[in-house]
C-alpha atoms as a PDB file:
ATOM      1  CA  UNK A   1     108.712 179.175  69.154  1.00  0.00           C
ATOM      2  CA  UNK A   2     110.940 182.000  70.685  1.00  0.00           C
ATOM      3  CA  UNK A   3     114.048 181.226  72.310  1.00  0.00           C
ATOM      4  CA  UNK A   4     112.534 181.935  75.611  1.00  0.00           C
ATOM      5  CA  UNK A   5     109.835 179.045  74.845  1.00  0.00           C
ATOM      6  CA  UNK A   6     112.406 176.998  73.280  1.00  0.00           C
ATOM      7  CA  UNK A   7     114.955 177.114  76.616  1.00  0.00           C
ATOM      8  CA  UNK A   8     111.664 176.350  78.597  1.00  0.00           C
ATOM      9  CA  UNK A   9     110.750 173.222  76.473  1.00  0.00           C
ATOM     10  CA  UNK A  10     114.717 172.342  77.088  1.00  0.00           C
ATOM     11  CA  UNK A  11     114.353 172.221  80.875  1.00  0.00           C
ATOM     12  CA  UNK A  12     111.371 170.559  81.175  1.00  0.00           C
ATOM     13  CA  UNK A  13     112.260 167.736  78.948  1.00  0.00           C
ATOM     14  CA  UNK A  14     115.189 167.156  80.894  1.00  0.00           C
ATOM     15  CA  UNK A  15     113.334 167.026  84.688  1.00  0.00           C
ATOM     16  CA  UNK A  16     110.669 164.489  82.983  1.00  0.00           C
ATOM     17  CA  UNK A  17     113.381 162.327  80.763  1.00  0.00           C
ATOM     18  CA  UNK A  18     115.457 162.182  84.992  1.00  0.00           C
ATOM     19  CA  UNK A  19     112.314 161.507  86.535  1.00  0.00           C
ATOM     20  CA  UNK A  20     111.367 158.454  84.243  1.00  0.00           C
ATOM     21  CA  UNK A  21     115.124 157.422  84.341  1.00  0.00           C
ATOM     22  CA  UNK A  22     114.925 157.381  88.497  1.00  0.00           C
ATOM     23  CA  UNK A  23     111.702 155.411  88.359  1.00  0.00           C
ATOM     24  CA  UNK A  24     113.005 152.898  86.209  1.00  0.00           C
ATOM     25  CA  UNK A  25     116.100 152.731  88.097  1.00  0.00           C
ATOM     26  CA  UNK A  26     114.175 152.112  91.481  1.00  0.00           C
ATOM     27  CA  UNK A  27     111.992 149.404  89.699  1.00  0.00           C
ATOM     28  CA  UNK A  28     115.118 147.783  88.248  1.00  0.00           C
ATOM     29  CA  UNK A  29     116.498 147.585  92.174  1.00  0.00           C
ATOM     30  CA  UNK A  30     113.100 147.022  93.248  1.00  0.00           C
ATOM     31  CA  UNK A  31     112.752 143.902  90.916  1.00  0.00           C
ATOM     32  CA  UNK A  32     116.386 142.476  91.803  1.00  0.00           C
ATOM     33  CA  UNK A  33     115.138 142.475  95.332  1.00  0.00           C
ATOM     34  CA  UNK A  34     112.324 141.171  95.201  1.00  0.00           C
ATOM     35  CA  UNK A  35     113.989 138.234  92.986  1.00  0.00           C
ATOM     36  CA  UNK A  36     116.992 138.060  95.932  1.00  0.00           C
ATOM     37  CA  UNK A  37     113.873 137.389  97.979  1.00  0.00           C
ATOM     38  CA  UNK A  38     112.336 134.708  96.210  1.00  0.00           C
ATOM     39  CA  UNK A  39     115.479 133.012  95.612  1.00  0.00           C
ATOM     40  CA  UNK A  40     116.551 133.170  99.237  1.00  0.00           C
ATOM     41  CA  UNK A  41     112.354 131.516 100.226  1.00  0.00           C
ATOM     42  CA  UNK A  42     113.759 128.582  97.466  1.00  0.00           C
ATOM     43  CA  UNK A  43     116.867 127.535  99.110  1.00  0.00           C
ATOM     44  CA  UNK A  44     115.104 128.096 102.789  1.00  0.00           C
ATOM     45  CA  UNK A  45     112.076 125.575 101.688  1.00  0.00           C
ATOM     46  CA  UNK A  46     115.145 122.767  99.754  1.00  0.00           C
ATOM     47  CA  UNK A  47     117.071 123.448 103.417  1.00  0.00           C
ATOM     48  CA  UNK A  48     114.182 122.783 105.810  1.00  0.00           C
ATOM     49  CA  UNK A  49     113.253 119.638 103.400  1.00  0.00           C
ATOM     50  CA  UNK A  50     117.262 118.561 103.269  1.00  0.00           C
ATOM     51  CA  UNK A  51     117.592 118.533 106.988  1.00  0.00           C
ATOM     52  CA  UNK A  52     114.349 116.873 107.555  1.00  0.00           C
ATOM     53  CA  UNK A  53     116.301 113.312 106.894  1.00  0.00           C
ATOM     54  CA  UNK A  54     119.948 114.868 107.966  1.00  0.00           C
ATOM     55  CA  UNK A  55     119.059 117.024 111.117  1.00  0.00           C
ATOM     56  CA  UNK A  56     122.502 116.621 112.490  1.00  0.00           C
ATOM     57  CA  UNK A  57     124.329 117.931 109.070  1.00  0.00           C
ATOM     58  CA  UNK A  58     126.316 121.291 110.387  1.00  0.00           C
ATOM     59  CA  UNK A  59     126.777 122.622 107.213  1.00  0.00           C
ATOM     60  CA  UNK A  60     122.824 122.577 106.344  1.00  0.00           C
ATOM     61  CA  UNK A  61     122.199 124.050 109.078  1.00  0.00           C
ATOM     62  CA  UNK A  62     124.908 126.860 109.350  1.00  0.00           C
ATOM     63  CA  UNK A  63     123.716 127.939 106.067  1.00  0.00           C
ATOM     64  CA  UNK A  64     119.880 127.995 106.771  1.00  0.00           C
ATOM     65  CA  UNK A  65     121.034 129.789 109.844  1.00  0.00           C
ATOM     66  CA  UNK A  66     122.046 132.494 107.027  1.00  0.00           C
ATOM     67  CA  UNK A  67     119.050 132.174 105.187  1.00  0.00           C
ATOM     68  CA  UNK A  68     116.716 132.936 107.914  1.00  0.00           C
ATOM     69  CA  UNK A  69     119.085 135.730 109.301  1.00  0.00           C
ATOM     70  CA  UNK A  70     118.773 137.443 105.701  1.00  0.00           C
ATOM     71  CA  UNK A  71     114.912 136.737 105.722  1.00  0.00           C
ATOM     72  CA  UNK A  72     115.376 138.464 109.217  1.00  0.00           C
ATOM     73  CA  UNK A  73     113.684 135.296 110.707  1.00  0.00           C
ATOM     74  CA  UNK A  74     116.193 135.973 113.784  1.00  0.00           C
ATOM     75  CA  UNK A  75     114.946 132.904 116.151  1.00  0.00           C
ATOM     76  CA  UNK A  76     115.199 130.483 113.684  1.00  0.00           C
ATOM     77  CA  UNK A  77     118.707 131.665 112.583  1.00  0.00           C
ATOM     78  CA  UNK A  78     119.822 131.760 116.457  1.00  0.00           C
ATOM     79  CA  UNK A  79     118.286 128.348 116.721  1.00  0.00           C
ATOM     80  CA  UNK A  80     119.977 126.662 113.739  1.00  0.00           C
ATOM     81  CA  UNK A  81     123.685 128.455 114.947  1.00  0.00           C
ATOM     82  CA  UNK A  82     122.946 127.174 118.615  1.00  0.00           C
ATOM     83  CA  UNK A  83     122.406 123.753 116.663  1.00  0.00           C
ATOM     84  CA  UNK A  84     125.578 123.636 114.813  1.00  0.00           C
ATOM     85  CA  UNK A  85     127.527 124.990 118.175  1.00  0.00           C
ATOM     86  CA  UNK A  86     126.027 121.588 119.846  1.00  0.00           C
ATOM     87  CA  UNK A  87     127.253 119.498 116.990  1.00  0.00           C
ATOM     88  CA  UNK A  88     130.688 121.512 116.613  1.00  0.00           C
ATOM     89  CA  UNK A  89     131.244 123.511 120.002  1.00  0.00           C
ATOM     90  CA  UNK A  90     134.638 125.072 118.424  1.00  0.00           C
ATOM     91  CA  UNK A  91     132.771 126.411 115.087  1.00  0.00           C
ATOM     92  CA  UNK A  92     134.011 130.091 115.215  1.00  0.00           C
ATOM     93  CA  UNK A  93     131.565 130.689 112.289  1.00  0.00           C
ATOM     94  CA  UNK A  94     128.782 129.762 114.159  1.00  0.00           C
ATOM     95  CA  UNK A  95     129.204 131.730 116.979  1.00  0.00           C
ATOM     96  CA  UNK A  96     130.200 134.806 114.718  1.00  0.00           C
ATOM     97  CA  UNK A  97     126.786 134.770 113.367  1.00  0.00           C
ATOM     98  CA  UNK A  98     125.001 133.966 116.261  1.00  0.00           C
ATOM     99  CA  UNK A  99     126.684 137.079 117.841  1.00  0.00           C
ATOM    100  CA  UNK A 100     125.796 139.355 114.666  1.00  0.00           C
ATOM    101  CA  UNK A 101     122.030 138.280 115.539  1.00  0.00           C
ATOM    102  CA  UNK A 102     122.319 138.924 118.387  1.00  0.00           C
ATOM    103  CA  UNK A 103     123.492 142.286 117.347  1.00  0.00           C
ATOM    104  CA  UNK A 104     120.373 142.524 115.339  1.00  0.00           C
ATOM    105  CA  UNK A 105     117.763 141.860 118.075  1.00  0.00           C
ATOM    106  CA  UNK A 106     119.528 144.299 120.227  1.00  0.00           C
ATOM    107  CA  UNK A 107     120.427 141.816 122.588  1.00  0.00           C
ATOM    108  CA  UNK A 108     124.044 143.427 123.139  1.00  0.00           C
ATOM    109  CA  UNK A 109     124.845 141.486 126.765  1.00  0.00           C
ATOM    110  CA  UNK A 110     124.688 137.953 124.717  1.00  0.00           C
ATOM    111  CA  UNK A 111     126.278 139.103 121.683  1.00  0.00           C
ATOM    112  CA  UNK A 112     128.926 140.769 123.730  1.00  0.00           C
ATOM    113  CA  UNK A 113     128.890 137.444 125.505  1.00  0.00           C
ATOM    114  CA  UNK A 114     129.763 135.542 122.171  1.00  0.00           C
ATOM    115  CA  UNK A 115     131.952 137.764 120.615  1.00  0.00           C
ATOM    116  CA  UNK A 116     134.177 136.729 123.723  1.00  0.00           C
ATOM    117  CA  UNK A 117     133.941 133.313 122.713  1.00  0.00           C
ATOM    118  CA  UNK A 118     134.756 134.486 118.906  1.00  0.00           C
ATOM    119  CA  UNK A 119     138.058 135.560 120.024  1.00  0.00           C
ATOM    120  CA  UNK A 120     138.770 132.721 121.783  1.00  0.00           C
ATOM    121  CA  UNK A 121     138.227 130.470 118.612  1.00  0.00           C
ATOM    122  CA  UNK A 122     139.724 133.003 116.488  1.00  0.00           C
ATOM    123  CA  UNK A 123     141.992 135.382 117.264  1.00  0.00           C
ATOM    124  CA  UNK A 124     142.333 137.419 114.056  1.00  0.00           C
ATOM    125  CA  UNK A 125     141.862 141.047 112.986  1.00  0.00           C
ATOM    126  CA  UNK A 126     138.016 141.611 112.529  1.00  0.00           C
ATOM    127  CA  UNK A 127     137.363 139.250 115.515  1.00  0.00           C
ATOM    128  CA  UNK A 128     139.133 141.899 118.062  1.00  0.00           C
ATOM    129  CA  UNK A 129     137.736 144.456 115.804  1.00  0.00           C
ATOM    130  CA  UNK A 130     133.974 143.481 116.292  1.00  0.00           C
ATOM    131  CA  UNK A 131     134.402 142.550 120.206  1.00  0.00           C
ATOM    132  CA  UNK A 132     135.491 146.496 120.370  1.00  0.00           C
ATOM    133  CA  UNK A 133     132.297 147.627 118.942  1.00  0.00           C
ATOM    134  CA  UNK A 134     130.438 145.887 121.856  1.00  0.00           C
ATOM    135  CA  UNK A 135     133.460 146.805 124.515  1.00  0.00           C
ATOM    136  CA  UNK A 136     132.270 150.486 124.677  1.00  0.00           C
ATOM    137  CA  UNK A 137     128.478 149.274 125.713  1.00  0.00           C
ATOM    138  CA  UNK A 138     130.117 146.697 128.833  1.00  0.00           C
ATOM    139  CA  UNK A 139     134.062 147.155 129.423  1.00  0.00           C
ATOM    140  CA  UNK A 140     134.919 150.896 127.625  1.00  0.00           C
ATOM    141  CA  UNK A 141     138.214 150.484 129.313  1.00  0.00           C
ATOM    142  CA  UNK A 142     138.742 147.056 127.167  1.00  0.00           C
ATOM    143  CA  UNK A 143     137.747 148.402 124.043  1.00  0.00           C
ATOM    144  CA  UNK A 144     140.906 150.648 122.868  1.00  0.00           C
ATOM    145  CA  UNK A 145     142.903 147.949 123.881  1.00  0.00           C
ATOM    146  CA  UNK A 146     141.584 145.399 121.675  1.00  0.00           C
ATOM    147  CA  UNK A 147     141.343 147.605 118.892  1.00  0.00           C
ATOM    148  CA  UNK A 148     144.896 148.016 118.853  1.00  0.00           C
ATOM    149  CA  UNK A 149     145.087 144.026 118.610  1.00  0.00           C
ATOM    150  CA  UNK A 150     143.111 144.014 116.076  1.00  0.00           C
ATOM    151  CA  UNK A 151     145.281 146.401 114.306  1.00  0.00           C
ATOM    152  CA  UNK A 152     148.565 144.762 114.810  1.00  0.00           C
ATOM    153  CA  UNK A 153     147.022 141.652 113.682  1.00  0.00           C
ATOM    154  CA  UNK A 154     145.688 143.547 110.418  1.00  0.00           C
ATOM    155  CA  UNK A 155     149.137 145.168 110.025  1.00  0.00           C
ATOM    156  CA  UNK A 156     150.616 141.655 110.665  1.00  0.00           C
ATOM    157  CA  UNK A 157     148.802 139.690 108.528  1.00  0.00           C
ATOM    158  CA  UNK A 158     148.855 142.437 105.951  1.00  0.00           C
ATOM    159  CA  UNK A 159     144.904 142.907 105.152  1.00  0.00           C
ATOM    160  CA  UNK A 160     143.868 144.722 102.633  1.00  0.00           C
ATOM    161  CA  UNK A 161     141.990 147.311 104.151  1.00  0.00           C
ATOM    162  CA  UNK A 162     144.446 148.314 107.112  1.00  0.00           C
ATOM    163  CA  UNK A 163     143.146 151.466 107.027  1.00  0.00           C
ATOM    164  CA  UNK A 164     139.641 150.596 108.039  1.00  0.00           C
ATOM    165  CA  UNK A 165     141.023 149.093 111.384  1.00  0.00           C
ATOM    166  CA  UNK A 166     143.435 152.386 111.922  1.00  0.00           C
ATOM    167  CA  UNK A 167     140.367 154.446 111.582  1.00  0.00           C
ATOM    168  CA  UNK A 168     138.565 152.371 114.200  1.00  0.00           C
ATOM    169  CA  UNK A 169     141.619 152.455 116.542  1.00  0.00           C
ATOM    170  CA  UNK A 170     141.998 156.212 115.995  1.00  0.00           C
ATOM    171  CA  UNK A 171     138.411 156.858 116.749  1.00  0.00           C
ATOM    172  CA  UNK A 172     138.769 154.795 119.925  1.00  0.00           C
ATOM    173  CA  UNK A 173     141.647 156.355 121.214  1.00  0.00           C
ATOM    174  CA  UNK A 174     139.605 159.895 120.867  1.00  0.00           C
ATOM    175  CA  UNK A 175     136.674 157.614 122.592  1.00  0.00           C
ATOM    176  CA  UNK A 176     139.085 156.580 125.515  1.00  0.00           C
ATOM    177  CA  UNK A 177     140.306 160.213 126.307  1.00  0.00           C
ATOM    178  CA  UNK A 178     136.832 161.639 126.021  1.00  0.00           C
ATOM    179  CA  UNK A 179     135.384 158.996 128.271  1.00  0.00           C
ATOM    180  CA  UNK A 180     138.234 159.514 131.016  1.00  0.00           C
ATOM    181  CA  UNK A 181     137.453 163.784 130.989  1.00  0.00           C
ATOM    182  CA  UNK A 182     133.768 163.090 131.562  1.00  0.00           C
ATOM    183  CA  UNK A 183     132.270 163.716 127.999  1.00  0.00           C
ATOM    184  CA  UNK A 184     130.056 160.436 127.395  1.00  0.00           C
ATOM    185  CA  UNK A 185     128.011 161.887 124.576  1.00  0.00           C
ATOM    186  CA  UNK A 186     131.452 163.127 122.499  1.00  0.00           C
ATOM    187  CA  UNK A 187     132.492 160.301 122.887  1.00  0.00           C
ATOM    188  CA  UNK A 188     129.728 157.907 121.788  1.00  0.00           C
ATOM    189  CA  UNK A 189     129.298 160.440 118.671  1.00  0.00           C
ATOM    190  CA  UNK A 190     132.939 159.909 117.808  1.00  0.00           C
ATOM    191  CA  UNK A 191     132.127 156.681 117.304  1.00  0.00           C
ATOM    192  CA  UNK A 192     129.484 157.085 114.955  1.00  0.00           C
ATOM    193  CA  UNK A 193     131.122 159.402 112.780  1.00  0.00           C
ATOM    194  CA  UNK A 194     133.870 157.141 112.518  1.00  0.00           C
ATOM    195  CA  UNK A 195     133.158 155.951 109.281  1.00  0.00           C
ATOM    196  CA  UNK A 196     133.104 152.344 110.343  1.00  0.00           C
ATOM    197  CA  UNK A 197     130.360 150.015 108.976  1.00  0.00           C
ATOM    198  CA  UNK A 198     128.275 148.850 111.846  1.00  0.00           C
ATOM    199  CA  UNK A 199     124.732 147.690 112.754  1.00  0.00           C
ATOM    200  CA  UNK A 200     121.774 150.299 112.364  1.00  0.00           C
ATOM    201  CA  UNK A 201     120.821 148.814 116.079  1.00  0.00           C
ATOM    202  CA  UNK A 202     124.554 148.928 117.526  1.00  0.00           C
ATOM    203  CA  UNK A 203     124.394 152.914 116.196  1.00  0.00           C
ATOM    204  CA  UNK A 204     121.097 153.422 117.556  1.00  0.00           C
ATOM    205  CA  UNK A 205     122.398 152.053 120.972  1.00  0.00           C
ATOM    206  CA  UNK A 206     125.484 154.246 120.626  1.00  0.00           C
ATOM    207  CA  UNK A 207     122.933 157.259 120.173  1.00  0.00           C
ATOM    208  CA  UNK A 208     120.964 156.553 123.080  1.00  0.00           C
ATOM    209  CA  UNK A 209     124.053 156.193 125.134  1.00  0.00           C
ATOM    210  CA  UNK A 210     125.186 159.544 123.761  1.00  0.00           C
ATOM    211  CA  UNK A 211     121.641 161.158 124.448  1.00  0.00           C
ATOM    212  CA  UNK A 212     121.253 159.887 127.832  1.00  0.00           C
ATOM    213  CA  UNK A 213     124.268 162.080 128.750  1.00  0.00           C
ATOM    214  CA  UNK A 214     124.684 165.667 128.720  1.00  0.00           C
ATOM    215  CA  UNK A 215     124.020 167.065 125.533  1.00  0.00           C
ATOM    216  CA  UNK A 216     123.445 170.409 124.059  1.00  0.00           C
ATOM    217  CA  UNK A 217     120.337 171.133 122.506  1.00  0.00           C
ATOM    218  CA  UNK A 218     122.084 171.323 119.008  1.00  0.00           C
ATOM    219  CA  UNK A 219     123.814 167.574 119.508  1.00  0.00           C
ATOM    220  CA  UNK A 220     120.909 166.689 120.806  1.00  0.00           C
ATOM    221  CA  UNK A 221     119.258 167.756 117.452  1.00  0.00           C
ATOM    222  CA  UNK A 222     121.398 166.293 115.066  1.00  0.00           C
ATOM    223  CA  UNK A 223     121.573 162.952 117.149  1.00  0.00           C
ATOM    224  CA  UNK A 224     117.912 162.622 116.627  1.00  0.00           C
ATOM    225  CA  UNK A 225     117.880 163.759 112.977  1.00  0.00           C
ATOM    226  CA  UNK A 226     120.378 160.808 112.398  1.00  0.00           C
ATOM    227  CA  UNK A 227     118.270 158.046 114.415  1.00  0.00           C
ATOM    228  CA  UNK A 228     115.425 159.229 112.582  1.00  0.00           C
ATOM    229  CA  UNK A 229     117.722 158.318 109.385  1.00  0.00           C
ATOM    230  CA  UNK A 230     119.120 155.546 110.477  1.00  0.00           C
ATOM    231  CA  UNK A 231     115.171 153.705 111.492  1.00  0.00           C
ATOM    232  CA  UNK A 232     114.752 154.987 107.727  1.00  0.00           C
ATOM    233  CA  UNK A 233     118.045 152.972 106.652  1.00  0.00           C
ATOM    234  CA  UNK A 234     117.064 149.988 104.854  1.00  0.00           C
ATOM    235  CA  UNK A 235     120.236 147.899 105.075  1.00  0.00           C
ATOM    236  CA  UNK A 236     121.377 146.378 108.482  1.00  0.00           C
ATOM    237  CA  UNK A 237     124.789 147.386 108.219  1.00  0.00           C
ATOM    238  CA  UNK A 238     125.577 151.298 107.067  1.00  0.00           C
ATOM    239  CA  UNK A 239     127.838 153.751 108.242  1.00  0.00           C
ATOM    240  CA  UNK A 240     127.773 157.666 109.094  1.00  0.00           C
ATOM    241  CA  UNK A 241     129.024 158.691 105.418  1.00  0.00           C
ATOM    242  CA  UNK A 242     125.676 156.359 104.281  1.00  0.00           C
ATOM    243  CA  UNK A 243     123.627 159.007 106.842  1.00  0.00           C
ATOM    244  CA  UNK A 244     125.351 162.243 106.338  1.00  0.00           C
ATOM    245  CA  UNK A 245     125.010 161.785 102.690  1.00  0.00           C
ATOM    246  CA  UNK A 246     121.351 161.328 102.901  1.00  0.00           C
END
């Protein structure tokens, strides 16, 4: 074999030892998933049969809530939060998840709606922090405002990850300027690029917003390469590093 040949032999090897490596790898995630699923069906079906004889239990019920929200059965999870709110009106948890739902079905007005009601129950860090992402869609001029609670809070109560709610407050203070001078789209795509985890339908939302105003053909372009990414996203929550990366 001459060393030509032999280099050749080398190469190709290597591409079909990484291809077999990347199928097993997506079979390997492809299996834990599929198990996640099957566990998560289990402890729906023992729920549903628990709260059969103790329908008024909140803590069954907050967690199937969870259940069905991961098995993105979204009525049923709204359903079993509304339930616990009626048997505990202040649970802050319950209304947290009924807003992220919410968030989920694209029904921004009511989530907004709840997220009030979050802050109200629980005035912490990620409370003020996740009433901000919705701000921009109903009360923009709110939004930088509450951010900057939520990062006095963070700074006061000395979170770990300060600088995720600085980044947020930065990006809305860019947000806040662009909106007062006129440029809606800039500053909808500030927002995305922020690097802050959100919901694929709370970034598709800020994309429309951001296409529905003046645009450039060349924004324009790279707003709808990233939707089309984002539809292609298979996690609910990601965030523009997860899309430029991709």
């Amino acid at each position: 074999m001459t060393k030509k040949s032999t280099l050749t032999f080398i190469v190709i090897s290597i591409i079909i030892i990484s291809g077999i490596i990347t199928i097993n790898l997506f079979q390997g995630k492809d299996k834990i998933y599929q198990q996640g699923a099957r566990s998560n069906e289990s402890q729906i079906e023992k729920l549903e049969i628990y709260l059969k004889e103790n329908e008024e239990d909140p803590t069954a019920n907050l967690n199937l809530g969870l259940r069905y929200y991961h098995d993105q059965q979204y009525k049923k999870a709204i359903s079993k939060y509304k339930k616990v709110i009626e048997l505990e009106p202040d649970n802050a948890l319950a209304w947290h998840r009924l807003a992220n739902t919410h968030v989920l079905q694209e029904d921004f007005q009511k989530a907004f709606n709840v997220r009030q009601k979050v802050v109200e129950l629980e005035a912490d860090a990620t409370s003020y922090l996740n009433l901000s992402t919705l701000d921009v869609l109903f009360e923009p001029s709110t939004a930088l405002k509450h951010a900057k609670i939520a990062l006095d809070l963070a700074e006061k109560s000395k979170e770990d990850n300060i600088d995720y709610f600085k980044m947020w407050h930065d990006a809305l203070q860019q947000f806040d300027k662009q909106q007062k001078s006129g440029d809606i789209s800039e500053g909808f795509i500030t927002l995305i690029k922020s690097e802050i985890s959100l919901e694929k339908t709370l970034l598709l939302e800020y994309i429309g917003r951001a296409l529905n105003a003046d645009v450039n053909k060349e924004t324009e372009n790279e707003l709808v390469e990233l939707r089309g990414k984002i539809h292609s996203y298979q996690s609910n929550i990601l965030d523009y590093s997860d899309l430029s990366s991709g």
